[in-house]
N, C-alpha and C. Protein backbone atom coordinates (compact mmCIF):
# COMPACT_ATOMS: atom_id res chain seq x y z
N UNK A 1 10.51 -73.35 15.28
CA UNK A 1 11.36 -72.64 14.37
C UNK A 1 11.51 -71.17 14.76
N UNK A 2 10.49 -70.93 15.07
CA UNK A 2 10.75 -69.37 15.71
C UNK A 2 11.44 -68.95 16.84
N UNK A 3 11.77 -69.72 17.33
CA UNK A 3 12.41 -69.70 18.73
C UNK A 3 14.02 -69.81 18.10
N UNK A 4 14.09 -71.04 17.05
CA UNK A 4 15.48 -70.98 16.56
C UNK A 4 15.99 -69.42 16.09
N UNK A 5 14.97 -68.77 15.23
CA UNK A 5 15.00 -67.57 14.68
C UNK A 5 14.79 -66.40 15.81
N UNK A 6 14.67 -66.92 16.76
CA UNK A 6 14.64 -65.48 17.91
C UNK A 6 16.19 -65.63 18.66
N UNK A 7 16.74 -66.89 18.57
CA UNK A 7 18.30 -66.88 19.29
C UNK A 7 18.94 -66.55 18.33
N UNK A 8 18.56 -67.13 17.46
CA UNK A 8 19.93 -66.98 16.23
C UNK A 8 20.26 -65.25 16.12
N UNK A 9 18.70 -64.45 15.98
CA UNK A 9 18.87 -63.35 15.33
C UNK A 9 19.32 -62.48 17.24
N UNK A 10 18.78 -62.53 18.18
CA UNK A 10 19.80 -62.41 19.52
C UNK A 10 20.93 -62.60 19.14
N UNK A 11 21.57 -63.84 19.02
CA UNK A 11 23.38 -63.98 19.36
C UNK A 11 23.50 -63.07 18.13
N UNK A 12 23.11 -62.90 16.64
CA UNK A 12 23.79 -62.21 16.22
C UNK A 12 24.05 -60.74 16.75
N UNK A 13 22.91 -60.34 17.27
CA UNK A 13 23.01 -58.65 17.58
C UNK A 13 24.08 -58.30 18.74
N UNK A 14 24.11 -59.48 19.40
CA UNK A 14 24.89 -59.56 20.76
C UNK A 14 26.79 -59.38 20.01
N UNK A 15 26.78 -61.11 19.23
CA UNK A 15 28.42 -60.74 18.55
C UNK A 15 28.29 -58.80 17.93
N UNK A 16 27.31 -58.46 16.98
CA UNK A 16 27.42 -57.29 16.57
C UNK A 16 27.58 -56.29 17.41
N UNK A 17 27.64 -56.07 19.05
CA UNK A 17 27.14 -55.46 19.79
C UNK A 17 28.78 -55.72 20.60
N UNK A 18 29.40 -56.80 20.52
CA UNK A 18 30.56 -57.25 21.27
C UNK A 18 31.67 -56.72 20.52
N UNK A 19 31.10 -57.62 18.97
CA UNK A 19 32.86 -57.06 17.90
C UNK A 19 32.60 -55.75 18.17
N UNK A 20 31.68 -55.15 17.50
CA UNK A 20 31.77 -53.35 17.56
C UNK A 20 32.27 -52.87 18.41
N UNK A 21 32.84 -53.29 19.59
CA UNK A 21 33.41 -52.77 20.98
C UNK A 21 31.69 -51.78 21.59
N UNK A 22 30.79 -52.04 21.39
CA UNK A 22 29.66 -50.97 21.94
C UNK A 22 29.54 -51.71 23.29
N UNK A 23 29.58 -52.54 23.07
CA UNK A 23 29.64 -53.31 24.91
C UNK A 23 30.89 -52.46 25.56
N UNK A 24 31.94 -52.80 25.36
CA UNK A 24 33.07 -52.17 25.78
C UNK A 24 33.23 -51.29 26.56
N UNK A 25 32.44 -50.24 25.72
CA UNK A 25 32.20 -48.62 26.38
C UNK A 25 30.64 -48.45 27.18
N UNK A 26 30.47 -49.77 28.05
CA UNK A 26 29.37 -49.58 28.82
C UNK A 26 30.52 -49.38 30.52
N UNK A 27 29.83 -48.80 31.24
CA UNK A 27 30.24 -48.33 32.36
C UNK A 27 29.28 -48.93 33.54
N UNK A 28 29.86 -49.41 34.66
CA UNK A 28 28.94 -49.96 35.59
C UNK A 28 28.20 -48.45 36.23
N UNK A 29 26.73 -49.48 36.22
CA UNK A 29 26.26 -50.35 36.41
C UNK A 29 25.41 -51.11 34.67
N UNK A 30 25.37 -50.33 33.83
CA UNK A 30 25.11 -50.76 32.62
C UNK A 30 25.38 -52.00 31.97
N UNK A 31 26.44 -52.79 32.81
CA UNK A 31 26.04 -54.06 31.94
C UNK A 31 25.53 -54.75 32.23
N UNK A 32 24.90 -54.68 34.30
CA UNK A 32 24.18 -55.27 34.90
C UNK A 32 22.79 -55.01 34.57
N UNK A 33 22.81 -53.52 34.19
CA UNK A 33 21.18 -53.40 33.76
C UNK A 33 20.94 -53.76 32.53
N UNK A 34 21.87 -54.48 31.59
CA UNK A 34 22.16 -54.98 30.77
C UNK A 34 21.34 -56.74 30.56
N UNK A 35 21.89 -56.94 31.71
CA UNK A 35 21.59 -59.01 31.99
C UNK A 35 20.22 -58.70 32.60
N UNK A 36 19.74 -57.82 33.50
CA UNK A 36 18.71 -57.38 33.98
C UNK A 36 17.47 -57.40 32.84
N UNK A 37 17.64 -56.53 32.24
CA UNK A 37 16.31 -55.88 31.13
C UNK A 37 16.42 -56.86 30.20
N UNK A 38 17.64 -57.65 29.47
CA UNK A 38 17.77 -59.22 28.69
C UNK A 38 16.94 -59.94 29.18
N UNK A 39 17.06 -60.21 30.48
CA UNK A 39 16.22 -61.25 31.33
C UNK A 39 14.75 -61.08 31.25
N UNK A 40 14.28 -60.02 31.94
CA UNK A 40 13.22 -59.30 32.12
C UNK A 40 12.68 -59.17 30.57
N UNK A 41 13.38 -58.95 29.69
CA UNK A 41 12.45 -59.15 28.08
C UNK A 41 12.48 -60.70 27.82
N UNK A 42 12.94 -61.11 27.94
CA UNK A 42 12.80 -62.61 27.57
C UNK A 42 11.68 -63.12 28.32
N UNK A 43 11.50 -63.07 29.69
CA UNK A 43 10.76 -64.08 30.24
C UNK A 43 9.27 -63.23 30.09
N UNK A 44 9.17 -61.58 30.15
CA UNK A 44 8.14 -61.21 28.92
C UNK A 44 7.47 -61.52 27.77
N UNK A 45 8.44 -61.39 26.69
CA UNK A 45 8.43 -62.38 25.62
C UNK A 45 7.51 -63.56 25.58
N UNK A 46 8.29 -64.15 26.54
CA UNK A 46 7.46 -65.45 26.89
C UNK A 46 6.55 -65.34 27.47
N UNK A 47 6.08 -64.71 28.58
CA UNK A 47 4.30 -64.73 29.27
C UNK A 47 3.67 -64.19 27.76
N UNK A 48 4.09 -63.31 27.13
CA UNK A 48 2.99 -62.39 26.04
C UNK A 48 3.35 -63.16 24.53
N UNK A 49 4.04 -63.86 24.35
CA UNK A 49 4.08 -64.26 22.77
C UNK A 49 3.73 -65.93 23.32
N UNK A 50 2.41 -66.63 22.66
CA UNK A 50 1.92 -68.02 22.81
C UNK A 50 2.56 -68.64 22.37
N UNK A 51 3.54 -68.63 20.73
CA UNK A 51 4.24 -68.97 20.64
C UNK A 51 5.54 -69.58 21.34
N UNK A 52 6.39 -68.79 21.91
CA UNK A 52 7.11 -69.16 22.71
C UNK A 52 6.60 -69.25 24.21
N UNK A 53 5.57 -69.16 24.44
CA UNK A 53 5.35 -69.89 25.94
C UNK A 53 5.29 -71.13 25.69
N UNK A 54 4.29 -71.60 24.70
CA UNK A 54 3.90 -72.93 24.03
C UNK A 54 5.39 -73.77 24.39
N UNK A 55 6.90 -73.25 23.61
CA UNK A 55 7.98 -73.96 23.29
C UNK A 55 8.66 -74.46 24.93
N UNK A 56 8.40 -73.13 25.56
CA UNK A 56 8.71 -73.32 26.85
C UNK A 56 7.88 -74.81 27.59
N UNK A 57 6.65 -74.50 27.54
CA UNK A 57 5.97 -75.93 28.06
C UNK A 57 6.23 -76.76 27.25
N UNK A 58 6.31 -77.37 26.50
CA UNK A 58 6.76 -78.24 25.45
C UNK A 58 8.42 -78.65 25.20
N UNK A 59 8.84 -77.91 25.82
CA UNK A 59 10.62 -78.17 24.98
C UNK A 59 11.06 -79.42 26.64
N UNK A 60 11.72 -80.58 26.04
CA UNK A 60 12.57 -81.49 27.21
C UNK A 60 13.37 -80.94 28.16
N UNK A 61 12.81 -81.23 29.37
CA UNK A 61 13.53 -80.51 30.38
C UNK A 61 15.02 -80.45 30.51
N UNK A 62 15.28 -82.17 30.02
CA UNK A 62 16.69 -82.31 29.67
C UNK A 62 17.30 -81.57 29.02
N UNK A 63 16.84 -80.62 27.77
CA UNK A 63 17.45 -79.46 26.52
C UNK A 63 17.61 -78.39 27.62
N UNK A 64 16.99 -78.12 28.60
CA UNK A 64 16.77 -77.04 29.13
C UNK A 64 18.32 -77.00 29.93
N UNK A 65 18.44 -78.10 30.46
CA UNK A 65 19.26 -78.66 31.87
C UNK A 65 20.59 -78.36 30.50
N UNK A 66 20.17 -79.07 29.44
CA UNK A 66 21.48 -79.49 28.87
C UNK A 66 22.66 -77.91 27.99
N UNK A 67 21.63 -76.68 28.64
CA UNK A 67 21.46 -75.87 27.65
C UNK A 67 22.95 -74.67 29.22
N UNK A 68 22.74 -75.12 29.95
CA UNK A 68 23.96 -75.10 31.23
C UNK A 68 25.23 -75.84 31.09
N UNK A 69 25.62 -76.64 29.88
CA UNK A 69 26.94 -76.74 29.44
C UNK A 69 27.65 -75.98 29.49
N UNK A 70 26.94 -75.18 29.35
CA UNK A 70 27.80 -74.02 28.06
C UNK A 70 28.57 -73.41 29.48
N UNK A 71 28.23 -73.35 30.81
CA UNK A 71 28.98 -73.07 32.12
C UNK A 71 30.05 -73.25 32.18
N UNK A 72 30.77 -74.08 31.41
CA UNK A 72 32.21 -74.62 31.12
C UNK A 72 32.72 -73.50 30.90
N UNK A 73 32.66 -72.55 30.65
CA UNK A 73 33.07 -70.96 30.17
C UNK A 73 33.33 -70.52 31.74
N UNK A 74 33.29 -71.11 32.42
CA UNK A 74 33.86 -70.98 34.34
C UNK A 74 35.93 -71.22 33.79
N UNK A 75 36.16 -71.85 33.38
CA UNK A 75 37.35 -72.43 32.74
C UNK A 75 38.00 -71.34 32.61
N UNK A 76 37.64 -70.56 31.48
CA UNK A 76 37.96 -69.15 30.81
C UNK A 76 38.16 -68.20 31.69
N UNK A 77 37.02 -68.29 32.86
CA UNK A 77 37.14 -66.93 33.91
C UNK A 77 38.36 -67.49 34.84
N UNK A 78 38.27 -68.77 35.24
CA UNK A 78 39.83 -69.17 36.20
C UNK A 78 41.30 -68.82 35.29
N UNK A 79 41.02 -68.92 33.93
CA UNK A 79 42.86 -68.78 33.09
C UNK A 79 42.83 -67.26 33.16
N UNK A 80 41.49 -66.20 33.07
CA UNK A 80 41.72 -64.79 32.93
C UNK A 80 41.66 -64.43 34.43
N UNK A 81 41.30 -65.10 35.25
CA UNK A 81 41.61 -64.65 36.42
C UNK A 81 43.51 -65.03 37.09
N UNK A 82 43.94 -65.76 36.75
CA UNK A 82 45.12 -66.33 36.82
C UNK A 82 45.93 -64.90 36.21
N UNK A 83 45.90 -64.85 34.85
CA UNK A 83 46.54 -63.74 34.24
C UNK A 83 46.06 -62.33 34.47
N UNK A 84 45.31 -62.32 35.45
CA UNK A 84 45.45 -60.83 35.90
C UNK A 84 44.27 -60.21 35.07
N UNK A 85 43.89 -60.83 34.16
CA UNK A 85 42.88 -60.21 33.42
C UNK A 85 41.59 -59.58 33.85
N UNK A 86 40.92 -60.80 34.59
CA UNK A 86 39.66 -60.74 35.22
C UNK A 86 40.62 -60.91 36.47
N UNK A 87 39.10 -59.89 37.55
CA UNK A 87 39.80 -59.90 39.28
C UNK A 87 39.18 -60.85 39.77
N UNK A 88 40.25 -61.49 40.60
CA UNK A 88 40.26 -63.26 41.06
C UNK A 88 39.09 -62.77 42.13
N UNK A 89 38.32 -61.57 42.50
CA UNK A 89 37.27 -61.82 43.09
C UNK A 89 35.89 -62.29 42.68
N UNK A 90 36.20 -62.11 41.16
CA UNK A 90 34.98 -62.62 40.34
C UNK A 90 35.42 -64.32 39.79
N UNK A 91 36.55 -64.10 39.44
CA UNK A 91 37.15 -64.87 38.29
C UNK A 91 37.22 -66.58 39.07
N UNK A 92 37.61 -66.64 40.35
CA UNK A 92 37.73 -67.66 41.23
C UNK A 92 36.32 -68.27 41.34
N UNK A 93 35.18 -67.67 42.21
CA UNK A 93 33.92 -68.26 42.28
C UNK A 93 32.85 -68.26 41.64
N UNK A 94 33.13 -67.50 40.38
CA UNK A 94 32.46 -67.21 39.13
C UNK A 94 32.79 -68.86 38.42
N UNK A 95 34.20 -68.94 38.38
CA UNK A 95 34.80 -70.11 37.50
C UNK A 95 34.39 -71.53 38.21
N UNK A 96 34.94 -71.56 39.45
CA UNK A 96 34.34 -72.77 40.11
C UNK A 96 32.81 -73.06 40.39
N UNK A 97 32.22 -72.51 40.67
CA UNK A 97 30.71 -72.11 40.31
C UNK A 97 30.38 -72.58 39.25
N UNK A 98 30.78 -72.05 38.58
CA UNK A 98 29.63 -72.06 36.68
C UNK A 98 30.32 -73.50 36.15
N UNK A 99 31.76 -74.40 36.99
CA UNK A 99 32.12 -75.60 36.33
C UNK A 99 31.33 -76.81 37.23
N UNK A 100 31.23 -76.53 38.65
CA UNK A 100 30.31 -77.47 39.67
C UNK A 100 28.66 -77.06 38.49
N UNK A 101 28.48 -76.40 38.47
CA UNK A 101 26.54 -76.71 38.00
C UNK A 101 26.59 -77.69 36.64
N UNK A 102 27.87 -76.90 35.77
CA UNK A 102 27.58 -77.57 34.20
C UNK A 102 28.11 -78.89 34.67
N UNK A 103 28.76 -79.18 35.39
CA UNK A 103 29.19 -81.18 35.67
C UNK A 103 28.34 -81.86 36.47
N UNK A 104 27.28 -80.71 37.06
CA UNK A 104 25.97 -81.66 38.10
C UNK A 104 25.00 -81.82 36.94
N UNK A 105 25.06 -80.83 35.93
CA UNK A 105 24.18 -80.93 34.82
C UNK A 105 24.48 -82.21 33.49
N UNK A 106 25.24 -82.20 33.17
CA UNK A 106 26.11 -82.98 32.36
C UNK A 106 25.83 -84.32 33.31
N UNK A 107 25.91 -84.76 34.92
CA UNK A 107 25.92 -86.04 35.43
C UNK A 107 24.12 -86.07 35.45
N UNK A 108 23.08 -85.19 35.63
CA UNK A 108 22.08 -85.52 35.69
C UNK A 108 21.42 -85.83 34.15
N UNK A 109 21.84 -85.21 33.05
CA UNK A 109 21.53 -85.69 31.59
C UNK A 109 22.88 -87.44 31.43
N UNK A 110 23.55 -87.29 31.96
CA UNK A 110 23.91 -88.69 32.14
C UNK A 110 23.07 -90.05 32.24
N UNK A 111 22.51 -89.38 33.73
CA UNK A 111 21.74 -90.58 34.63
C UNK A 111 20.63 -90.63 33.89
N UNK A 112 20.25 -89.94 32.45
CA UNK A 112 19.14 -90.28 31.96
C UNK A 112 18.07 -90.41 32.24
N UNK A 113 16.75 -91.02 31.22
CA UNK A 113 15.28 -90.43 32.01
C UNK A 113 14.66 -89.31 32.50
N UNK A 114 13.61 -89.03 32.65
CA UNK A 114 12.45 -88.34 32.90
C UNK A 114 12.92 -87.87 33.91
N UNK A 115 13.11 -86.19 34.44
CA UNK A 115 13.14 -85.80 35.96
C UNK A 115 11.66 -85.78 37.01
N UNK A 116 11.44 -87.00 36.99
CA UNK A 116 10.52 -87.73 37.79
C UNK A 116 10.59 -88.07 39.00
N UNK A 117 10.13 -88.16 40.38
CA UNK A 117 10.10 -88.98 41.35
C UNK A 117 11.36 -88.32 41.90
N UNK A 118 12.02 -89.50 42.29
CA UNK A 118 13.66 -88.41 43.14
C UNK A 118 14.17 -87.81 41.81
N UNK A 119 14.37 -87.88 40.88
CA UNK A 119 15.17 -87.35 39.67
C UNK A 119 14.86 -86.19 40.12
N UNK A 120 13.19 -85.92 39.92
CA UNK A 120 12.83 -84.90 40.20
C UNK A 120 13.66 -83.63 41.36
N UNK A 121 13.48 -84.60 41.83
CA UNK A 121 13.75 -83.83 43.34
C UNK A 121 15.46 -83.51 43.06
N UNK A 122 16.63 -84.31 42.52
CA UNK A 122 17.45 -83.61 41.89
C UNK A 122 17.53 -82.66 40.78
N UNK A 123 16.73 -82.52 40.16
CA UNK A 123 17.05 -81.31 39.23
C UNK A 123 15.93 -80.15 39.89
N UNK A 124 15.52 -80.18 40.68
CA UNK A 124 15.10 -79.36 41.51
C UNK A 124 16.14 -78.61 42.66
N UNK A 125 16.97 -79.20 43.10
CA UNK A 125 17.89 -78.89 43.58
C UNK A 125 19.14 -78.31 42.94
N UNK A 126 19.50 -79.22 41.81
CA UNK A 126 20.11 -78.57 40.56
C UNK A 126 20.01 -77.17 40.10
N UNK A 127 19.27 -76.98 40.17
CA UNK A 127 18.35 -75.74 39.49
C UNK A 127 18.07 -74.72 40.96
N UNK A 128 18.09 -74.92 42.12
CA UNK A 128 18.10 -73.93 42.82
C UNK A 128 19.83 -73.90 42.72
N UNK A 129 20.99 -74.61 42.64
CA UNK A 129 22.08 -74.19 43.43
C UNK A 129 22.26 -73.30 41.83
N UNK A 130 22.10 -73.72 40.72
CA UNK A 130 22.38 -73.40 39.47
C UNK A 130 21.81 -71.59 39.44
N UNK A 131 20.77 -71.40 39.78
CA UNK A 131 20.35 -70.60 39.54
C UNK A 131 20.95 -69.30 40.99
N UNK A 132 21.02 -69.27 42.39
CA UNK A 132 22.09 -68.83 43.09
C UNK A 132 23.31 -68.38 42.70
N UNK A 133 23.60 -69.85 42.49
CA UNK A 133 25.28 -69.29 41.64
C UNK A 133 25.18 -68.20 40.32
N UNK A 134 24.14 -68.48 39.24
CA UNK A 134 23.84 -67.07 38.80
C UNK A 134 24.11 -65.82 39.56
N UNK A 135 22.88 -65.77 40.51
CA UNK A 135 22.56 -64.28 40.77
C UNK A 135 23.86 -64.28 41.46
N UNK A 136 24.40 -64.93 42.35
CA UNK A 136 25.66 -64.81 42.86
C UNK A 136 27.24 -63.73 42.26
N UNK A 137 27.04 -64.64 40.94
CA UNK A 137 28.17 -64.35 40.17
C UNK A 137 27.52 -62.57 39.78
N UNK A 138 26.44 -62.43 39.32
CA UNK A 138 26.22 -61.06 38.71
C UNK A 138 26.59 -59.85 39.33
N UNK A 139 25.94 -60.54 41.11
CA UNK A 139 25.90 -59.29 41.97
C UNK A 139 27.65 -59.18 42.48
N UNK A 140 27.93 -59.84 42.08
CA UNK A 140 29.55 -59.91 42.45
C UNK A 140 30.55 -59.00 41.29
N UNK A 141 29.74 -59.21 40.27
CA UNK A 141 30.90 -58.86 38.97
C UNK A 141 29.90 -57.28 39.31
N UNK A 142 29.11 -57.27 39.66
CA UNK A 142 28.54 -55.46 39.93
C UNK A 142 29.00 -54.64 41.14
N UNK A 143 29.68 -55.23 41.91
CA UNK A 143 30.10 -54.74 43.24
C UNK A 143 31.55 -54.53 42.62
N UNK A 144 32.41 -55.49 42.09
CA UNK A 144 33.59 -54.78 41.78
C UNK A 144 34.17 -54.60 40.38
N UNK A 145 32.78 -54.31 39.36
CA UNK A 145 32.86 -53.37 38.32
C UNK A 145 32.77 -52.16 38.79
N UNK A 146 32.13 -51.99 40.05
CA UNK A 146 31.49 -50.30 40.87
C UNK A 146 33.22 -50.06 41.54
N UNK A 147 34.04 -50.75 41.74
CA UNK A 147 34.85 -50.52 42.60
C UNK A 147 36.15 -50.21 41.37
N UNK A 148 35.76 -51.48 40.72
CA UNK A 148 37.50 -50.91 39.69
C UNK A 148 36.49 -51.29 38.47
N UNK A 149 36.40 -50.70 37.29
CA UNK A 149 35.93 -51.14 36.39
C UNK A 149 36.85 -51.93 35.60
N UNK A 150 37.89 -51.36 35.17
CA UNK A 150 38.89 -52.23 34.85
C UNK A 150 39.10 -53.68 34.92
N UNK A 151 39.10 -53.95 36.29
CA UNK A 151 39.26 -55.62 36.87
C UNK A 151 37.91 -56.35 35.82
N UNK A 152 37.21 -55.91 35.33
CA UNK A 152 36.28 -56.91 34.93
C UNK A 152 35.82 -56.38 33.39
N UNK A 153 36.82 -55.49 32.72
CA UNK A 153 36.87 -55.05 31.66
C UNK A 153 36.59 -56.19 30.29
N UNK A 154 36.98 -57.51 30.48
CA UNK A 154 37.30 -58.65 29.20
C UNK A 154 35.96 -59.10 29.52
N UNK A 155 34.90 -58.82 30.39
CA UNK A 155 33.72 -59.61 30.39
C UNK A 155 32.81 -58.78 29.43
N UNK A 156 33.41 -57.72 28.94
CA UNK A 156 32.72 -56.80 27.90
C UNK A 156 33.54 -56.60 26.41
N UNK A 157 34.44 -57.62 26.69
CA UNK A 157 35.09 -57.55 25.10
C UNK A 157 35.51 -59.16 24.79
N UNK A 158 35.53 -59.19 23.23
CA UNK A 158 35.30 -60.24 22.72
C UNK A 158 36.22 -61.17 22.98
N UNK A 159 35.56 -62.93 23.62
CA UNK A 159 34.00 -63.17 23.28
C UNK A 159 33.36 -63.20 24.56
N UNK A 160 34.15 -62.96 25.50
CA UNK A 160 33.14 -62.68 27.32
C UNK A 160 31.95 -62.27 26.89
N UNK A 161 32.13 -60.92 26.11
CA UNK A 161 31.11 -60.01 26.07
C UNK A 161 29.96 -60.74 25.83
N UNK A 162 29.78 -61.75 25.05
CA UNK A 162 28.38 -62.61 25.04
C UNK A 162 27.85 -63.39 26.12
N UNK A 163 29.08 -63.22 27.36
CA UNK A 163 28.40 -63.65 28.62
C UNK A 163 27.23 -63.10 28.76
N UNK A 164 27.71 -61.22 29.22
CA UNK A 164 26.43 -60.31 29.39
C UNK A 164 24.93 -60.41 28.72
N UNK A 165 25.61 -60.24 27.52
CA UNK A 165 24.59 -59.58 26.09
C UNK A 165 23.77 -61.03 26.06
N UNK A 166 24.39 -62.54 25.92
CA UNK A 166 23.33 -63.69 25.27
C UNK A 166 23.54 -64.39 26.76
N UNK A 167 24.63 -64.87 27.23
CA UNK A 167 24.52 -66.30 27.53
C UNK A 167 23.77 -65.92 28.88
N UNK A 168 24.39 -65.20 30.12
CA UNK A 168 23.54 -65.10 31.31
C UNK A 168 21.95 -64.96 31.14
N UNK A 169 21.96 -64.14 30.61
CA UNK A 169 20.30 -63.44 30.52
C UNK A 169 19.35 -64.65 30.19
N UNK A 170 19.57 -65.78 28.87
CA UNK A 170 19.26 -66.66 28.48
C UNK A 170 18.96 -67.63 29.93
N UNK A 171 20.59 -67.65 30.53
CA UNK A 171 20.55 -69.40 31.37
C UNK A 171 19.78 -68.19 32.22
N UNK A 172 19.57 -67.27 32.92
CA UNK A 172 18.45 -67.02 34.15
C UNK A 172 17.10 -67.33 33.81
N UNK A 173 16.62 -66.81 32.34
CA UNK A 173 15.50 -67.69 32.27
C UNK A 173 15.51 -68.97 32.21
N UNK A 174 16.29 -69.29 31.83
CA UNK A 174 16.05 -70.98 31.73
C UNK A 174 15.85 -71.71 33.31
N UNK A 175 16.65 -70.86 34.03
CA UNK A 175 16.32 -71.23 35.47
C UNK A 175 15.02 -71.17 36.00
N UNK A 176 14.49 -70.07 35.32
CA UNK A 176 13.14 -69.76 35.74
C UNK A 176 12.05 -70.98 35.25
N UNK A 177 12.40 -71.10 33.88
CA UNK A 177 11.54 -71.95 33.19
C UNK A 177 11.42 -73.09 33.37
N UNK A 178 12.28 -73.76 34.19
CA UNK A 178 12.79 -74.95 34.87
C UNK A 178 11.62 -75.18 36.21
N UNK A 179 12.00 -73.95 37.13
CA UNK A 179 11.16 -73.90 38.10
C UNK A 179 10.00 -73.91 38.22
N UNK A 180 9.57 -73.70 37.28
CA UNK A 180 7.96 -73.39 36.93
C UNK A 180 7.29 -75.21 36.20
N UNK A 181 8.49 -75.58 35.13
CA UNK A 181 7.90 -77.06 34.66
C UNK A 181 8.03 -78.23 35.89
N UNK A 182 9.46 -78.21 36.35
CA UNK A 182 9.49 -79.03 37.58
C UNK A 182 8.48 -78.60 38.57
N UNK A 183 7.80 -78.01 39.37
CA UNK A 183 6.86 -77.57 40.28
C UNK A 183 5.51 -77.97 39.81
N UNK A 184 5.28 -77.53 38.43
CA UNK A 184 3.93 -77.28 38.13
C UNK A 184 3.59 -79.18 37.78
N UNK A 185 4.35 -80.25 37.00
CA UNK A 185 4.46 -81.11 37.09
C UNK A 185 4.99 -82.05 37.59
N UNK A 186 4.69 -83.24 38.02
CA UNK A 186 5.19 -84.41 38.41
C UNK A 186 5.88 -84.99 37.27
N UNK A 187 5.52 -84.70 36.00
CA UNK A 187 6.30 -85.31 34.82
C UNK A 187 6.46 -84.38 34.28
N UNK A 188 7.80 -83.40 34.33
CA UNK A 188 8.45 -82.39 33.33
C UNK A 188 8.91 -82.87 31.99
């Protein structure tokens, strides 16, 4: 339950943080140190609160895997990259990217069962290309936020803006947390 009550009360501060336009008026490199220090407190969080380490060892790897849907938001960056909105240097391999992991994810919660034995060994692989294409996309949207800020302006206003503020920061730990249950067990 506390874990429900630590996202819930996150996404709210994040929408509060997006509607308000206070994201908006962040300037690169700030929204990268943004997904950065999100990240970096979360997976904190988690080594120092037992609580949520506990949920981490305990929660179905599948919730974890299944929790990379939400990548479908690749969709959004190809129509705002189309319209000029977002720059098709982000918007193109950001979008195709984040729709290849959530449909390898979506086919491996398909194939059902335990990521055991070869399963294993696919969502191990899953989870390295998943987690690449992360850092991929970040260091990309930071190289030409530094160049035009503009071109990547809608990833800081509503509802992109919860890319930054909730959703990245979240799926990098989850990548992490992945790596650590798949490795450390034969039965995640």
């Amino acid at each position: 339950m506390k874990v429900l009550g630590l996202l819930a009360a996150w996404f709210a501060l994040a929408v509060v943080a997006v509607i308000s336009g206070t994201v908006a008026t962040l300037r690169p490199p700030a929204p990268q140190l943004v997904v950065v220090g999100l990240t970096a407190g979360l997976i904190l969080l988690e080594r120092r609160a037992g609580w949520l380490r506990a949920w981490v060892a305990g929660v179905n790897v599948r919730g974890l895997v299944a929790l990379h849907l939400t990548r479908f938001v690749g969709i959004a960056f190809l129509v705002l990259g189309r319209r000029g909105a977002l720059a098709a240097g982000f918007a193109v391999p950001a979008g195709w990217g984040d729709i290849a992991v959530a449909s390898l994810a979506g086919l491996l919660l398909l194939a059902g069962g335990a990521p055991t034995g070869n399963r294993r060994t696919l969502y191990l692989a899953w989870n390295g290309l998943g987690l690449l294409d992360l850092v991929f996309v970040v260091v990309t949207a930071a190289r030409l936020a530094l160049a035009d800020p503009g071109s990547m302006r809608a990833l800081l206003q509503w509802p992109l803006g919860l890319v930054p503020t909730f959703l990245v920061p979240l799926l990098l730990a989850s990548h992490l947390w992945l790596f650590r249950r798949l490795v450390a067990s034969k039965e995640a």
